[in-house]
PDB file of N, CA and C in Angstrom:
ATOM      1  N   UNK A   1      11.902  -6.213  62.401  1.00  0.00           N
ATOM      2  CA  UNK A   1      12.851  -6.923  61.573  1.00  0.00           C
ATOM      3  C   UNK A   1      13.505  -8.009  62.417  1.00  0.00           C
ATOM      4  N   UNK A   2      13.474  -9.132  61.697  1.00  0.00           N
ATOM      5  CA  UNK A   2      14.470 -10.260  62.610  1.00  0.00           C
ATOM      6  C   UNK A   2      16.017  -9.638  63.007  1.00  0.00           C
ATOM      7  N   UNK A   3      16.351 -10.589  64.343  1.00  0.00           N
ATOM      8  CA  UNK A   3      17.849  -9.878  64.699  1.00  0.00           C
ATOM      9  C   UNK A   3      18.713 -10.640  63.359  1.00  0.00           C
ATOM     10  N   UNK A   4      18.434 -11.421  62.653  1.00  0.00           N
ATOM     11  CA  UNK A   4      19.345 -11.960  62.371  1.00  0.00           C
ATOM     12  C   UNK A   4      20.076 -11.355  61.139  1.00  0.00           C
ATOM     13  N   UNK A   5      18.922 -10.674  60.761  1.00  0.00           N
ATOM     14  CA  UNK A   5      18.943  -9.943  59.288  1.00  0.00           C
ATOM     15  C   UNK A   5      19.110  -8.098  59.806  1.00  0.00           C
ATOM     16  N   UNK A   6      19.538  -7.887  60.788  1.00  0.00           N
ATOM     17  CA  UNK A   6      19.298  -6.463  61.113  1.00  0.00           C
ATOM     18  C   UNK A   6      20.607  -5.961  60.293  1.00  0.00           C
ATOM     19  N   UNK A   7      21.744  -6.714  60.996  1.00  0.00           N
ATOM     20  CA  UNK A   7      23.507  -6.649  60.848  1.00  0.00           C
ATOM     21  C   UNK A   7      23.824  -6.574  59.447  1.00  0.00           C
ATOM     22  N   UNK A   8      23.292  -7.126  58.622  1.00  0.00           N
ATOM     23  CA  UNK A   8      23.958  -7.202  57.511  1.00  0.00           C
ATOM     24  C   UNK A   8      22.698  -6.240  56.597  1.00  0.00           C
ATOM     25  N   UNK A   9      21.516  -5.661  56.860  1.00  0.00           N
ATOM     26  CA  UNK A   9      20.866  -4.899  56.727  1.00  0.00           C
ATOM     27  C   UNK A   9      21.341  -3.694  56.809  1.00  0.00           C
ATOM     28  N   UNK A  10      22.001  -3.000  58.026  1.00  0.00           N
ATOM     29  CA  UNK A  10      22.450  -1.766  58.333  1.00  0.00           C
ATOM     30  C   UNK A  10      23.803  -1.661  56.955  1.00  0.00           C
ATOM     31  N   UNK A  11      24.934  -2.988  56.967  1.00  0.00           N
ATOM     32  CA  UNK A  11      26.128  -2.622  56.248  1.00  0.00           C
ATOM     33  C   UNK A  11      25.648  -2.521  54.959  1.00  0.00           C
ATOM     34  N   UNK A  12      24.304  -3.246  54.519  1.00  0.00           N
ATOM     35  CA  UNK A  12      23.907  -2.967  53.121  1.00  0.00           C
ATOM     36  C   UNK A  12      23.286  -1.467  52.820  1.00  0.00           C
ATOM     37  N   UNK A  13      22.790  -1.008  53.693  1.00  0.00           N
ATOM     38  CA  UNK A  13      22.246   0.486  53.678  1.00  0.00           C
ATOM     39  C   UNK A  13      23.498   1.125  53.451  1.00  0.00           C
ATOM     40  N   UNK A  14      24.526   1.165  54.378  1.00  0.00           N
ATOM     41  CA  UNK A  14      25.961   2.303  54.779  1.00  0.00           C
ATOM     42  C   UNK A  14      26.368   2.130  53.449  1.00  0.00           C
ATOM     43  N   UNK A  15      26.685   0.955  52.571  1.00  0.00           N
ATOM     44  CA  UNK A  15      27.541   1.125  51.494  1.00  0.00           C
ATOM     45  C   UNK A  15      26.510   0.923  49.978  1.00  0.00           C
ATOM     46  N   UNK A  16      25.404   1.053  50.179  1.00  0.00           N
ATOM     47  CA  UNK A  16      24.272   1.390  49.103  1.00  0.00           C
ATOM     48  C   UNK A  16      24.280   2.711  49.004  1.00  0.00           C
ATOM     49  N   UNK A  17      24.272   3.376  50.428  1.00  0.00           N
ATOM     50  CA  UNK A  17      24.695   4.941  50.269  1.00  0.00           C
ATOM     51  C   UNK A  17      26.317   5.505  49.695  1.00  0.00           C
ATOM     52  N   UNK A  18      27.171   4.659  50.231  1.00  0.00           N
ATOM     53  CA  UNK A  18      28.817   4.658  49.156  1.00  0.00           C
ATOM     54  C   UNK A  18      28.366   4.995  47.792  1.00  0.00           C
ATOM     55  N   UNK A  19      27.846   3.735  47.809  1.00  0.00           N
ATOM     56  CA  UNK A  19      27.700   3.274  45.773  1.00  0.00           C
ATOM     57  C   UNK A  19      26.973   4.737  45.621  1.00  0.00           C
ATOM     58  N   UNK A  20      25.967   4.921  46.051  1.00  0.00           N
ATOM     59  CA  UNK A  20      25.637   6.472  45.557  1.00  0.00           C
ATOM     60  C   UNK A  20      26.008   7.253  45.703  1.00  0.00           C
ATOM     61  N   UNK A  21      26.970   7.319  46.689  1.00  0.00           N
ATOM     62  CA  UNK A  21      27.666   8.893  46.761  1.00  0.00           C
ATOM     63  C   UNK A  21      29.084   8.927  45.552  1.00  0.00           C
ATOM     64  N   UNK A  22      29.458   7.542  45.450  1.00  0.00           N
ATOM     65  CA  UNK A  22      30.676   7.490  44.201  1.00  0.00           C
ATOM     66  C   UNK A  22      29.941   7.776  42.604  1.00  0.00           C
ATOM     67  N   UNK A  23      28.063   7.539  42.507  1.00  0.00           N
ATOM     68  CA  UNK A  23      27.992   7.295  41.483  1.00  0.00           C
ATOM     69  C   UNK A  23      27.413   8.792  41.214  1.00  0.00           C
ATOM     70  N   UNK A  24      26.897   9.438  42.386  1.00  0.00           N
ATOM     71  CA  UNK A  24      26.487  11.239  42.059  1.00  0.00           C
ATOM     72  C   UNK A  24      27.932  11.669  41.117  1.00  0.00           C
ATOM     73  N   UNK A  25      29.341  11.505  42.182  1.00  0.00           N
ATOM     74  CA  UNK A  25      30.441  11.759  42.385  1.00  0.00           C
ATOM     75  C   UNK A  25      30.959  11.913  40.408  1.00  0.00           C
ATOM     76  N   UNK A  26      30.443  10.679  40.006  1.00  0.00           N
ATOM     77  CA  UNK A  26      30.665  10.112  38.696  1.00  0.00           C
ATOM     78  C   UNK A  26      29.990  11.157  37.629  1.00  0.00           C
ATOM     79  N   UNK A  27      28.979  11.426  38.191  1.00  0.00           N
ATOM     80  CA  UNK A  27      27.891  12.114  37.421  1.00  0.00           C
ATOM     81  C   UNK A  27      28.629  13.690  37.043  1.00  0.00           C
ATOM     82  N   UNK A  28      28.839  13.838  38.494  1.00  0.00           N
ATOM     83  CA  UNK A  28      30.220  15.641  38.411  1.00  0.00           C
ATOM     84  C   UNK A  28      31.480  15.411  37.588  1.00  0.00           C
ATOM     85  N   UNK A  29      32.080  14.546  37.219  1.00  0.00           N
ATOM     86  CA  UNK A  29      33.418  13.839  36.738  1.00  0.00           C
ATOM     87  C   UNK A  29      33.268  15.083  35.971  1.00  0.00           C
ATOM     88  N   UNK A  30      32.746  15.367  34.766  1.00  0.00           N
ATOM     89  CA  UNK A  30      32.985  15.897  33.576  1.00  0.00           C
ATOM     90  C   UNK A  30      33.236  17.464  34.026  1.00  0.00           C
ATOM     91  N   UNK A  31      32.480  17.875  34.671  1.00  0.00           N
ATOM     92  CA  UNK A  31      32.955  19.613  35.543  1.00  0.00           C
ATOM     93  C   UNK A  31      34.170  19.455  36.517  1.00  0.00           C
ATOM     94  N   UNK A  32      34.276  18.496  37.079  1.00  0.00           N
ATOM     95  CA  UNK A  32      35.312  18.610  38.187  1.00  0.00           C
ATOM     96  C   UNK A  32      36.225  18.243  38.183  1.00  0.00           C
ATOM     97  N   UNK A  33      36.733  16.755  37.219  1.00  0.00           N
ATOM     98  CA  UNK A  33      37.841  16.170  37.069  1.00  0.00           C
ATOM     99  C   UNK A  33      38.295  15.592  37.764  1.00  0.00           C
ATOM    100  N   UNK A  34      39.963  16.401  38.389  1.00  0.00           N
ATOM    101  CA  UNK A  34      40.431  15.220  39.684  1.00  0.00           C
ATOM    102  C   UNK A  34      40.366  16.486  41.048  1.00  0.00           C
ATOM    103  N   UNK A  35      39.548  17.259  40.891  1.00  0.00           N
ATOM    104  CA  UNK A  35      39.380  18.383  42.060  1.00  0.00           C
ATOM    105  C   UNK A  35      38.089  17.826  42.601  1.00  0.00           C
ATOM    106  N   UNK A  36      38.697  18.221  43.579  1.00  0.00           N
ATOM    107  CA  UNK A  36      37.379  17.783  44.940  1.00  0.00           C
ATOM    108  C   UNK A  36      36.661  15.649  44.779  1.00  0.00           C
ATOM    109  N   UNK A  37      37.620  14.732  44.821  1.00  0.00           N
ATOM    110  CA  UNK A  37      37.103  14.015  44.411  1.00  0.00           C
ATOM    111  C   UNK A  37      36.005  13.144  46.099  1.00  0.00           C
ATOM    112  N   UNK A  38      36.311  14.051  47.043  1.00  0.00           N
ATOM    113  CA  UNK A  38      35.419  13.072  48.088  1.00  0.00           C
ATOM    114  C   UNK A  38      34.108  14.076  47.986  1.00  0.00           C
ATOM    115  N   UNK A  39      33.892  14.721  47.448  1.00  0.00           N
ATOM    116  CA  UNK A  39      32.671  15.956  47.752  1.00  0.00           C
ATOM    117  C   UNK A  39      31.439  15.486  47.833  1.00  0.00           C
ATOM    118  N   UNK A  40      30.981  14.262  47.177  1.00  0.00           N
ATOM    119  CA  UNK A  40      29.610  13.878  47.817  1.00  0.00           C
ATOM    120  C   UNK A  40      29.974  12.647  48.252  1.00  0.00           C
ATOM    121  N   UNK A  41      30.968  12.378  49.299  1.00  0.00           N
ATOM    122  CA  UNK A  41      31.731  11.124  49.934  1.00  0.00           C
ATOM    123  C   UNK A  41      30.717  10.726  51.215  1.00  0.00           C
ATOM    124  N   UNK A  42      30.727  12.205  52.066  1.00  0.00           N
ATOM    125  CA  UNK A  42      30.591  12.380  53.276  1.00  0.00           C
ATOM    126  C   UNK A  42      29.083  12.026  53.878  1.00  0.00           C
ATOM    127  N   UNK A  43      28.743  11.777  53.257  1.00  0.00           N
ATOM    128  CA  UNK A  43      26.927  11.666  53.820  1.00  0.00           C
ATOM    129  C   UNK A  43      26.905  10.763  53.671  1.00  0.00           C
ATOM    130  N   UNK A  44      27.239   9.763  52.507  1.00  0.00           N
ATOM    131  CA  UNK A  44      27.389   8.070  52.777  1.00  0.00           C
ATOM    132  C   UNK A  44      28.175   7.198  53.827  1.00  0.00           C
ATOM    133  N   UNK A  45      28.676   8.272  54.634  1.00  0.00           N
ATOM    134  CA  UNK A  45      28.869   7.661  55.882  1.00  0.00           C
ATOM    135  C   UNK A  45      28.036   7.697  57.343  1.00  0.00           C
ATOM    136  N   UNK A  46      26.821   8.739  57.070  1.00  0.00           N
ATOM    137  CA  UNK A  46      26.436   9.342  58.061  1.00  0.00           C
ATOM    138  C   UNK A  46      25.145   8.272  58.091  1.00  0.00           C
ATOM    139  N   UNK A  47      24.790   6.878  57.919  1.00  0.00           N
ATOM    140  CA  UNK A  47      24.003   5.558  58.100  1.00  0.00           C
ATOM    141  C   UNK A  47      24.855   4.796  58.849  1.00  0.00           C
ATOM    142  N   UNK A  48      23.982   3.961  59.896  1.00  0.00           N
ATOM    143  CA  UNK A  48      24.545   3.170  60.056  1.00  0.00           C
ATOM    144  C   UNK A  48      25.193   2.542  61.056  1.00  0.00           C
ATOM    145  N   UNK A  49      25.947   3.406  62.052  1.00  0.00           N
ATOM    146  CA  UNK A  49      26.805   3.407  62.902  1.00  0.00           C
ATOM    147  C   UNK A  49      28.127   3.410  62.747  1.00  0.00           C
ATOM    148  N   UNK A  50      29.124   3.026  63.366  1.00  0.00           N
ATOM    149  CA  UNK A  50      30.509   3.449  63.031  1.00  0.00           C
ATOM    150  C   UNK A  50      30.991   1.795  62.432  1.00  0.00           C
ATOM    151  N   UNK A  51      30.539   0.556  62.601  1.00  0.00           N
ATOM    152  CA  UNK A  51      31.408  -0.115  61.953  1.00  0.00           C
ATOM    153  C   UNK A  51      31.065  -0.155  60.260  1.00  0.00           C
ATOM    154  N   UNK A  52      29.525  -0.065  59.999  1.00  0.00           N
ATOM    155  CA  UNK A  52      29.276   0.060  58.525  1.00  0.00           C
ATOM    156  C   UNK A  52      30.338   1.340  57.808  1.00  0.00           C
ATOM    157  N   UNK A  53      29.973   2.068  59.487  1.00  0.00           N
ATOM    158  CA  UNK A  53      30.730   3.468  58.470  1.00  0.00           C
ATOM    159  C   UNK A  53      32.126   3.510  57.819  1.00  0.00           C
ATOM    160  N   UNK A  54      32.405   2.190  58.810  1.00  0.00           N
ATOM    161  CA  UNK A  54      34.782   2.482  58.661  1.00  0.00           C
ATOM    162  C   UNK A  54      34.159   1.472  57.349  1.00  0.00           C
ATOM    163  N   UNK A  55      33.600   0.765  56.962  1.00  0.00           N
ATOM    164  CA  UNK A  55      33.912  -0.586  56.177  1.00  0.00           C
ATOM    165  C   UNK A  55      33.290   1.092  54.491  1.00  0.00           C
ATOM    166  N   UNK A  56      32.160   1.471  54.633  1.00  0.00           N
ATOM    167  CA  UNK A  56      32.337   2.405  53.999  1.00  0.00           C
ATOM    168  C   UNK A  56      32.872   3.519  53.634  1.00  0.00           C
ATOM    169  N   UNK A  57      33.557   3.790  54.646  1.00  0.00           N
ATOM    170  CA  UNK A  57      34.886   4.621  54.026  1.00  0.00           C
ATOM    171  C   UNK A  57      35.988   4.099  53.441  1.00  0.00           C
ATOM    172  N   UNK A  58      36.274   2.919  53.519  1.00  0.00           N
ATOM    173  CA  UNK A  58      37.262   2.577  53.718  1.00  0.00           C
ATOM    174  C   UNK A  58      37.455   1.736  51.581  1.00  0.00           C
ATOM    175  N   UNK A  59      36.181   1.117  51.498  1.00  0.00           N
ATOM    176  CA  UNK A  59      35.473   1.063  50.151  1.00  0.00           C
ATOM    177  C   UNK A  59      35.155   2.009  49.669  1.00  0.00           C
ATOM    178  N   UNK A  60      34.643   3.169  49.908  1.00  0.00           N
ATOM    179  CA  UNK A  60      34.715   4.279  49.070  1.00  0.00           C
ATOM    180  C   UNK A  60      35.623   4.794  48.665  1.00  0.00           C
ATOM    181  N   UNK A  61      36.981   4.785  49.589  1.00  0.00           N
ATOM    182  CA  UNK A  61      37.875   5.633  48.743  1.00  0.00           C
ATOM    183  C   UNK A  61      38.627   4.928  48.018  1.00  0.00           C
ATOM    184  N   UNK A  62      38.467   3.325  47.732  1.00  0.00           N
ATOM    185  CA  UNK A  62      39.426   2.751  47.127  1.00  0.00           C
ATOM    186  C   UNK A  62      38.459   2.782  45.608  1.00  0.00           C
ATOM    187  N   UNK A  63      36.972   3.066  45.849  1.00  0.00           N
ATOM    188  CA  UNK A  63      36.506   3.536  44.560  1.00  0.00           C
ATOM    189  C   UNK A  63      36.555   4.749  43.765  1.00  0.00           C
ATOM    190  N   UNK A  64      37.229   5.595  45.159  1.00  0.00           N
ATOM    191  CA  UNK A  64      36.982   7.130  44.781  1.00  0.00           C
ATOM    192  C   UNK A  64      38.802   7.086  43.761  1.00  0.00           C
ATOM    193  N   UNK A  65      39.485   6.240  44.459  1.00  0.00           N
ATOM    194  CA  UNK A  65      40.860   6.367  44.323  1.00  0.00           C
ATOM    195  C   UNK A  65      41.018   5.861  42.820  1.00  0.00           C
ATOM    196  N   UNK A  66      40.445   5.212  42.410  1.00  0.00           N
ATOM    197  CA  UNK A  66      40.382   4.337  41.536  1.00  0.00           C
ATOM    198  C   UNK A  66      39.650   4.715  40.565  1.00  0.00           C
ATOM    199  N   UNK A  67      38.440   5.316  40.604  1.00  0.00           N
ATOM    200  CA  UNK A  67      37.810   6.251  39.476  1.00  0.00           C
ATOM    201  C   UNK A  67      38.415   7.219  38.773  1.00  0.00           C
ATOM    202  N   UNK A  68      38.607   8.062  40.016  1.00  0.00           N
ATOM    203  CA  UNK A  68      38.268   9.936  39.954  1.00  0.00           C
ATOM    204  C   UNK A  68      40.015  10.547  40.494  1.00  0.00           C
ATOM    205  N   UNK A  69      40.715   9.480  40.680  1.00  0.00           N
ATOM    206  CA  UNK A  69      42.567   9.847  41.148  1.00  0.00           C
ATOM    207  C   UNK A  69      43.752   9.306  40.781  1.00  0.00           C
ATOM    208  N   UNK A  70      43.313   8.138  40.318  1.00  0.00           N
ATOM    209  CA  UNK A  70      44.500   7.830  39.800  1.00  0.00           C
ATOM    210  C   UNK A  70      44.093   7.359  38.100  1.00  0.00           C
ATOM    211  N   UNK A  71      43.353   7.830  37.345  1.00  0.00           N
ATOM    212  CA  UNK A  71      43.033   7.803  36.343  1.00  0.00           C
ATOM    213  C   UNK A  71      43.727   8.580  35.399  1.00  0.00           C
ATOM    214  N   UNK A  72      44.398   9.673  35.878  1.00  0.00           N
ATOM    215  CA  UNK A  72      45.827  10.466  35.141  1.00  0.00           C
ATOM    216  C   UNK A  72      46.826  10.411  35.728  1.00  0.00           C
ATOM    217  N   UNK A  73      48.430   9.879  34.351  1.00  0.00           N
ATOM    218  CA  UNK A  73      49.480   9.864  35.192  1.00  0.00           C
ATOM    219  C   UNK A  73      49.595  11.474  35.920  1.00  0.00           C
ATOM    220  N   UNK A  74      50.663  10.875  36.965  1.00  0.00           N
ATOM    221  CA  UNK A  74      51.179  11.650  38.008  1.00  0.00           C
ATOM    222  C   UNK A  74      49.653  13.230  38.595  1.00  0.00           C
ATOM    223  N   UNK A  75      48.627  12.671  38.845  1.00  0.00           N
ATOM    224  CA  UNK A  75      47.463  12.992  39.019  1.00  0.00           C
ATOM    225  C   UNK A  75      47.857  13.824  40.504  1.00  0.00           C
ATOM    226  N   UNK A  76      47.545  15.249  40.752  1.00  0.00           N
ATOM    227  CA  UNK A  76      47.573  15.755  42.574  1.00  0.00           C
ATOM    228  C   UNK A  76      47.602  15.076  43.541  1.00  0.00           C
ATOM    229  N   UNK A  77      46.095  13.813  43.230  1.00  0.00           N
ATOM    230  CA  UNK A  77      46.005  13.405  44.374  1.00  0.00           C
ATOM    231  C   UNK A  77      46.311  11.950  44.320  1.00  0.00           C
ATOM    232  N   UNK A  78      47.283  11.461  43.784  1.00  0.00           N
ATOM    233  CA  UNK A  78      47.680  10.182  43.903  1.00  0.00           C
ATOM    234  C   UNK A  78      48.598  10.211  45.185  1.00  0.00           C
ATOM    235  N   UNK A  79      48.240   8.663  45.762  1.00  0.00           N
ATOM    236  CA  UNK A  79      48.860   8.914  46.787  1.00  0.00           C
ATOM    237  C   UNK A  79      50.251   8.376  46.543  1.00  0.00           C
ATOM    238  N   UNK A  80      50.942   8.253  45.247  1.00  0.00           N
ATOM    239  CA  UNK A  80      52.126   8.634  45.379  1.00  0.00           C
ATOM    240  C   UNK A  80      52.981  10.518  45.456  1.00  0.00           C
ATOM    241  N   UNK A  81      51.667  11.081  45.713  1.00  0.00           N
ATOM    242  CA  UNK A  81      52.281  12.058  46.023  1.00  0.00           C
ATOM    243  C   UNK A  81      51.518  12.817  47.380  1.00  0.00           C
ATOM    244  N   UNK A  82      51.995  13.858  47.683  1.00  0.00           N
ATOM    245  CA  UNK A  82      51.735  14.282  49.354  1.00  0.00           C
ATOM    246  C   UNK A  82      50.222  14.649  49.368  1.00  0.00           C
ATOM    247  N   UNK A  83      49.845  15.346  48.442  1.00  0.00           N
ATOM    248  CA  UNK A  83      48.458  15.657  47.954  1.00  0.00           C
ATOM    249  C   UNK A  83      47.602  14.307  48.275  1.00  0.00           C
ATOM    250  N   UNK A  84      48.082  13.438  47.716  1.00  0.00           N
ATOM    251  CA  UNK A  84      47.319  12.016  48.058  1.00  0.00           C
ATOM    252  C   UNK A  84      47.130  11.688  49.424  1.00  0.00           C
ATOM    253  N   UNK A  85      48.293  11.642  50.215  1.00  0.00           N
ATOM    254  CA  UNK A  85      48.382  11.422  51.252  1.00  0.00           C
ATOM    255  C   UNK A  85      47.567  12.317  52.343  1.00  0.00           C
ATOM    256  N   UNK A  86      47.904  13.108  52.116  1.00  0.00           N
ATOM    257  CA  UNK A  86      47.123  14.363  52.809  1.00  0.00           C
ATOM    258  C   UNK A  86      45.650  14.547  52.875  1.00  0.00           C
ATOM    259  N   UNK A  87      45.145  14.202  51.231  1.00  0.00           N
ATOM    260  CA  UNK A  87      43.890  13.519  51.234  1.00  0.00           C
ATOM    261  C   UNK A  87      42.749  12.580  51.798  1.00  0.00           C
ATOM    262  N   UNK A  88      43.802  11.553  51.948  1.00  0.00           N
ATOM    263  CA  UNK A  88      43.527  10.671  52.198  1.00  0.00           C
ATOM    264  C   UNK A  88      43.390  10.489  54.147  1.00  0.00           C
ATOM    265  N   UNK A  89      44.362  10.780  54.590  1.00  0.00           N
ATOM    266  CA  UNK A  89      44.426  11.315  56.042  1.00  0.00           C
ATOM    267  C   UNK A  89      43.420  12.291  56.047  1.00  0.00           C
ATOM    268  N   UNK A  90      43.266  13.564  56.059  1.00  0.00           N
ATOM    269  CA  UNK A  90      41.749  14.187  55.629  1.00  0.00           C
ATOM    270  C   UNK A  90      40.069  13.268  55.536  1.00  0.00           C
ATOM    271  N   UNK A  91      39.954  12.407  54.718  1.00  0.00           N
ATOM    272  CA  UNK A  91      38.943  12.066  54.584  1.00  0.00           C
ATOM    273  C   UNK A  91      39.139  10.980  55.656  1.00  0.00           C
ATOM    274  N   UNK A  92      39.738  10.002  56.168  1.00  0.00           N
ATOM    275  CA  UNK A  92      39.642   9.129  57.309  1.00  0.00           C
ATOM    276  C   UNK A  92      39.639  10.146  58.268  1.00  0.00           C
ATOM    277  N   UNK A  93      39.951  10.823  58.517  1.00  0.00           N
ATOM    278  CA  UNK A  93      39.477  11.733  60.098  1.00  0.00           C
ATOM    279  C   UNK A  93      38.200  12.004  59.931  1.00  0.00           C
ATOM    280  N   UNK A  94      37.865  13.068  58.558  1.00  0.00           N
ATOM    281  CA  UNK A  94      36.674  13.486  58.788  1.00  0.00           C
ATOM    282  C   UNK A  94      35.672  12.877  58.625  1.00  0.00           C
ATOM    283  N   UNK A  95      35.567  11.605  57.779  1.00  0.00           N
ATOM    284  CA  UNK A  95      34.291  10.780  58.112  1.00  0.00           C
ATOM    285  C   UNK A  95      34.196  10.322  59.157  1.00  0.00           C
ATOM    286  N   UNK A  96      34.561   9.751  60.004  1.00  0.00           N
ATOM    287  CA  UNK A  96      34.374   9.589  61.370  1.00  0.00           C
ATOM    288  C   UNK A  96      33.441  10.554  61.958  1.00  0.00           C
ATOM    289  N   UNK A  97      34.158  11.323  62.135  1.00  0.00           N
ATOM    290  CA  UNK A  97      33.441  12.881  62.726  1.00  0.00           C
ATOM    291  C   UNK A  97      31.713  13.129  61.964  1.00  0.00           C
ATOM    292  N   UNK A  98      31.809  12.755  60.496  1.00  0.00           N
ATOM    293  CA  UNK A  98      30.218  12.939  60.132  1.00  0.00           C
ATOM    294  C   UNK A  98      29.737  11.794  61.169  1.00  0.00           C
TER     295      UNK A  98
END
């Protein structure tokens, strides 16, 4: 593969895997609701290396946030409440770590 096209190759893989892990994610909506909304989050970070990975975490959860959390008032995991927060701190540590 040319160098020139490698870079923006890898960030298109890391967050092609996002888009699919938000759209499995979508697919569970109707069984799961607003429980467990990063549950097939974590493997769409595991392409890539670590800068695709922060730019895909970082886009995923503002899709995850935005779908599957703040779609009902005063929802657990909004991060106007601690649940959110807590969440949210949670999934930035642990994607890294995948």
């Amino acid at each position: 593969m040319d160098d020139r096209w490698r870079l923006p190759a890898v960030y298109a893989v890391a967050l092609a895997a996002r888009a699919a892990a938000v759209f499995v994610r979508w697919l569970l909506n109707p069984p799961l609701g607003h429980r467990l909304p990063f549950v097939t989050m974590y493997g769409g970070v595991a392409v890539g290396g670590w800068a695709p990975a922060l730019a895909a975490t970082v886009l995923g959860y503002i899709a995850t946030d935005a779908w599957f959390i703040e779609t009902e008032v005063n929802a657990p995991m909004s991060l106007t409440r601690i649940g959110g927060v807590v969440s949210l701190t949670g999934h930035l540590i642990s994607c890294p770590i995948v």
